[in-house]
N, C-alpha and C. Protein backbone atom coordinates (compact mmCIF):
# COMPACT_ATOMS: atom_id res chain seq x y z
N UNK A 1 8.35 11.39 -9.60
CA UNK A 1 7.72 10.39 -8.75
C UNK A 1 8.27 10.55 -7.33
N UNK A 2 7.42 10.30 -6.14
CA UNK A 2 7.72 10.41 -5.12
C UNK A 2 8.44 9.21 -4.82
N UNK A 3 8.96 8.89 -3.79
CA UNK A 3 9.93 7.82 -2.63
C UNK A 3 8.87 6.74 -2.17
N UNK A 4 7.60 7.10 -2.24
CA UNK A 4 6.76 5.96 -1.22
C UNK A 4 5.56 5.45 -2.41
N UNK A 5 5.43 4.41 -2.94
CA UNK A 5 4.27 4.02 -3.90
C UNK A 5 3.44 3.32 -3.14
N UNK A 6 1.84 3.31 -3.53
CA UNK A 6 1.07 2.77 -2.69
C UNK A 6 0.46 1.44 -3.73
N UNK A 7 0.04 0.36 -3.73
CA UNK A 7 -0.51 -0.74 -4.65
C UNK A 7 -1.39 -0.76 -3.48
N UNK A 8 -3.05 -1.08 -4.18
CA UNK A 8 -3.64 -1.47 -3.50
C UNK A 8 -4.64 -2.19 -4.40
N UNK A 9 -5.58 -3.14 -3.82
CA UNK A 9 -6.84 -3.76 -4.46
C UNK A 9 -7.89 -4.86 -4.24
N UNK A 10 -8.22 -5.46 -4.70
CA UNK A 10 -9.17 -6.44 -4.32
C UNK A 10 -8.41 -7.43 -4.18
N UNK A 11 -8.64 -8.54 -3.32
CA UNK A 11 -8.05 -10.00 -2.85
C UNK A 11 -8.59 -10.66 -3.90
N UNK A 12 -9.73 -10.74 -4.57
CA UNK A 12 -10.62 -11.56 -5.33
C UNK A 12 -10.11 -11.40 -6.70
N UNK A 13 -10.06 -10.37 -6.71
CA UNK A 13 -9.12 -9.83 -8.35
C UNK A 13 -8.53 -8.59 -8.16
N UNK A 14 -7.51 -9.10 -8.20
CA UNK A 14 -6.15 -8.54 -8.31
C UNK A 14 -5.81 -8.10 -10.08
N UNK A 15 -6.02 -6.76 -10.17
CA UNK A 15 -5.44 -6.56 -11.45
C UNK A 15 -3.97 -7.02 -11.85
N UNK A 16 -2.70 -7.17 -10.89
CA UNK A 16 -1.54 -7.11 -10.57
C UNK A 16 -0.70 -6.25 -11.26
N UNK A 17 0.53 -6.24 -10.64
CA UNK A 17 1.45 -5.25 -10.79
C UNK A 17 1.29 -3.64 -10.78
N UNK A 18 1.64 -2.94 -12.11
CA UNK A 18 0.95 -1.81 -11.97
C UNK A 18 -0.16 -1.43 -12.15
N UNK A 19 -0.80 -2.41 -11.93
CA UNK A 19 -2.43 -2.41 -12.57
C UNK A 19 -3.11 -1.84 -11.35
N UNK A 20 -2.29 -2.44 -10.41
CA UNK A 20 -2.70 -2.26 -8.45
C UNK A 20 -2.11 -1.09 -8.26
N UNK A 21 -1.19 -0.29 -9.02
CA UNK A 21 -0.35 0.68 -8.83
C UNK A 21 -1.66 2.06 -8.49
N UNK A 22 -1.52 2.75 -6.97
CA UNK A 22 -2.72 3.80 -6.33
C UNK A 22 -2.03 5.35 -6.63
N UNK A 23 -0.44 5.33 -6.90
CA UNK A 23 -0.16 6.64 -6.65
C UNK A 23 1.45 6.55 -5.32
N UNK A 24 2.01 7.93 -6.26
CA UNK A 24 2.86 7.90 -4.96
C UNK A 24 3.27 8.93 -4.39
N UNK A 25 3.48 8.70 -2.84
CA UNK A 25 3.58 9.95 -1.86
C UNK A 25 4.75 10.58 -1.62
N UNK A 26 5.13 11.42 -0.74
CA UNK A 26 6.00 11.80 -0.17
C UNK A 26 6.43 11.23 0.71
N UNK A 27 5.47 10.67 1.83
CA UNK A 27 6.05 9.91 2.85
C UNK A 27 4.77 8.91 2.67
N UNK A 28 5.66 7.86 4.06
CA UNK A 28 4.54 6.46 4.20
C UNK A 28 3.46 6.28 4.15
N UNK A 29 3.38 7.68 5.54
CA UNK A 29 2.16 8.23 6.10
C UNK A 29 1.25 8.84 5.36
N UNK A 30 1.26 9.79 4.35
CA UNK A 30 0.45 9.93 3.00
C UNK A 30 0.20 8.69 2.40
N UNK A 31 0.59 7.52 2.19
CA UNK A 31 0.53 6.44 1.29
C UNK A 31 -0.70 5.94 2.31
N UNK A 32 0.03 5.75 2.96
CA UNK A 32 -1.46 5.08 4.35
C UNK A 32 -2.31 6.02 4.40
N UNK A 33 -2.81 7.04 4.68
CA UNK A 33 -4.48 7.90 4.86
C UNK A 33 -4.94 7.31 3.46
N UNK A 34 -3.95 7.56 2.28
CA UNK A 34 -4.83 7.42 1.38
C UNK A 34 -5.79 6.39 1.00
N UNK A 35 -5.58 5.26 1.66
CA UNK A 35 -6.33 3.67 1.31
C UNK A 35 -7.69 3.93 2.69
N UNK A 36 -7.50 4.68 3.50
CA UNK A 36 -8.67 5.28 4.23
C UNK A 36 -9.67 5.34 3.38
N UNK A 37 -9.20 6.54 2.23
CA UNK A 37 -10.03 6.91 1.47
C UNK A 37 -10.71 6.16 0.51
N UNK A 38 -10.41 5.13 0.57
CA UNK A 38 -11.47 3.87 -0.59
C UNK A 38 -11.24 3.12 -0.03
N UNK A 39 -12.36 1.86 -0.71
CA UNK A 39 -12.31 0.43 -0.03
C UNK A 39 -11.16 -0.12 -0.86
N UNK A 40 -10.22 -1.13 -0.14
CA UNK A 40 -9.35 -2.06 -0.87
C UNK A 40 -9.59 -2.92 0.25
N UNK A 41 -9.23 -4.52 0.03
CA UNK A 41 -9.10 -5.52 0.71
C UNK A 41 -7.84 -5.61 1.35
N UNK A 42 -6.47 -4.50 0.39
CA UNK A 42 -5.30 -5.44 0.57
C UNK A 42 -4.51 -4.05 0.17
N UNK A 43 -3.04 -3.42 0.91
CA UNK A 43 -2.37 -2.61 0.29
C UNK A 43 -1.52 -2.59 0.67
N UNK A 44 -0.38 -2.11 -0.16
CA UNK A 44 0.57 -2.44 -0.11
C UNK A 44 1.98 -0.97 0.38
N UNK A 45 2.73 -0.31 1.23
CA UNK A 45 3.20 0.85 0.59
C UNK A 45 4.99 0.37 0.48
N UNK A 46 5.64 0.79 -0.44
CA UNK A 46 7.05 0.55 -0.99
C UNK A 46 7.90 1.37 -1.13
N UNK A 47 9.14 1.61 -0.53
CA UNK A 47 9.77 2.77 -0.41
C UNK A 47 10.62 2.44 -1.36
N UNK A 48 10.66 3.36 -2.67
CA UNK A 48 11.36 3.06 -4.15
C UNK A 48 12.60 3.43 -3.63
N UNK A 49 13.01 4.11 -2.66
CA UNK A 49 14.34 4.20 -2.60
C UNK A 49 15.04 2.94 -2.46
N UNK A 50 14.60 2.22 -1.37
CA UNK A 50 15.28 0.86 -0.81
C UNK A 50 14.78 -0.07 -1.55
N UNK A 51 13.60 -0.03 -2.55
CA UNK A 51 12.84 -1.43 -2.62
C UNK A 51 12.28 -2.39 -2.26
N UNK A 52 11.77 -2.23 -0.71
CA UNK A 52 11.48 -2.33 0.06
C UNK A 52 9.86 -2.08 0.55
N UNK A 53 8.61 -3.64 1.04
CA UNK A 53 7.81 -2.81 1.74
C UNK A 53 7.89 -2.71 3.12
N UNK A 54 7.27 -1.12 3.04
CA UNK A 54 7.47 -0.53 4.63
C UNK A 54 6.29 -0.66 5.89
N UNK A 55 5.30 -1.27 4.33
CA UNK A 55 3.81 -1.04 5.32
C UNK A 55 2.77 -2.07 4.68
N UNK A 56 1.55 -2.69 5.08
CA UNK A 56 1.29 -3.67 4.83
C UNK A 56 0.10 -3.42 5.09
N UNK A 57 -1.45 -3.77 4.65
CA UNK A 57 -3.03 -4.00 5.56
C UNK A 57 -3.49 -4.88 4.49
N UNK A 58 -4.28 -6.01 5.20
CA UNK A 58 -5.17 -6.66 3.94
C UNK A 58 -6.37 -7.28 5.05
N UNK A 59 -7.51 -7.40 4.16
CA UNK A 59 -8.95 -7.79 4.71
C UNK A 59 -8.88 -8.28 6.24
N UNK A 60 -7.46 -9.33 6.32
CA UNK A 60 -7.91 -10.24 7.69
C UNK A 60 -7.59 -9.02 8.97
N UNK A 61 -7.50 -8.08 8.37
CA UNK A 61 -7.17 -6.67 9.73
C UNK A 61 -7.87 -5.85 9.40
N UNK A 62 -8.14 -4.66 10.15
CA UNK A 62 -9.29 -3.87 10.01
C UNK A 62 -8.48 -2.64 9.67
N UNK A 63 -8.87 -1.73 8.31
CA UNK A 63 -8.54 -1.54 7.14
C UNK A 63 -8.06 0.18 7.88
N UNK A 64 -6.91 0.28 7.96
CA UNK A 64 -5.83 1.14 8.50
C UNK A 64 -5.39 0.63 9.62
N UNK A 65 -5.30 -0.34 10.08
CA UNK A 65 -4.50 -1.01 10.52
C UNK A 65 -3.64 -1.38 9.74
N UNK A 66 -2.24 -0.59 10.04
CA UNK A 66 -1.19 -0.97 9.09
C UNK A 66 -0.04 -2.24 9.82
N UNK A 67 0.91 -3.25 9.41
CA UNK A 67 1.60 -3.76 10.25
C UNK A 67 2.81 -2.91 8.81
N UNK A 68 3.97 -2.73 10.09
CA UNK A 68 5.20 -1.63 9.55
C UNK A 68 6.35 -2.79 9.12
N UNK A 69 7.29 -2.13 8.53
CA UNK A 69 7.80 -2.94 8.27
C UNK A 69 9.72 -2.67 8.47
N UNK A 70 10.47 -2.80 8.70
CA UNK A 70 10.43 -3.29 6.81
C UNK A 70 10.04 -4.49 6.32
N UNK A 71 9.26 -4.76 5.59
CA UNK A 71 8.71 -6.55 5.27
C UNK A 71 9.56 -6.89 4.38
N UNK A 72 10.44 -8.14 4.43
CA UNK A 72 10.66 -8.54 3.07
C UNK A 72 10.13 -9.92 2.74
């Protein structure tokens, strides 16, 4: 498994947990193009090293618009 996991999905229904689980990258920046590539409302990316999310987009922003983080 890579360092960066991406969750992403619908606001309306949310499978949750790993259900939202998209795949994981090498870096952030792979985690982010990839939600380019489909519609999600909402995603999430998590750097498994720290536990930590690093990156954030959901519906009320326009969809790669990421806000960075570290969020906790």
């Amino acid at each position: 498994m890579n360092r960066y996991a991406l969750f992403a999905g619908d606001r309306y229904y949310p499978s949750g947990g790993w259900e939202d689980y998209r795949g994981s990258f090498k870096t952030a920046d792979e985690a982010m193009a990839e939600v380019t590539l489909v519609e999600f409302t909402w995603a999430h990316v998590v750097d498994l090293q720290f536990g930590i999310m690093v990156a954030y987009c959901d519906s009320g922003e326009e969809i790669g618009r990421w806000t960075l983080g570290p969020v906790f």
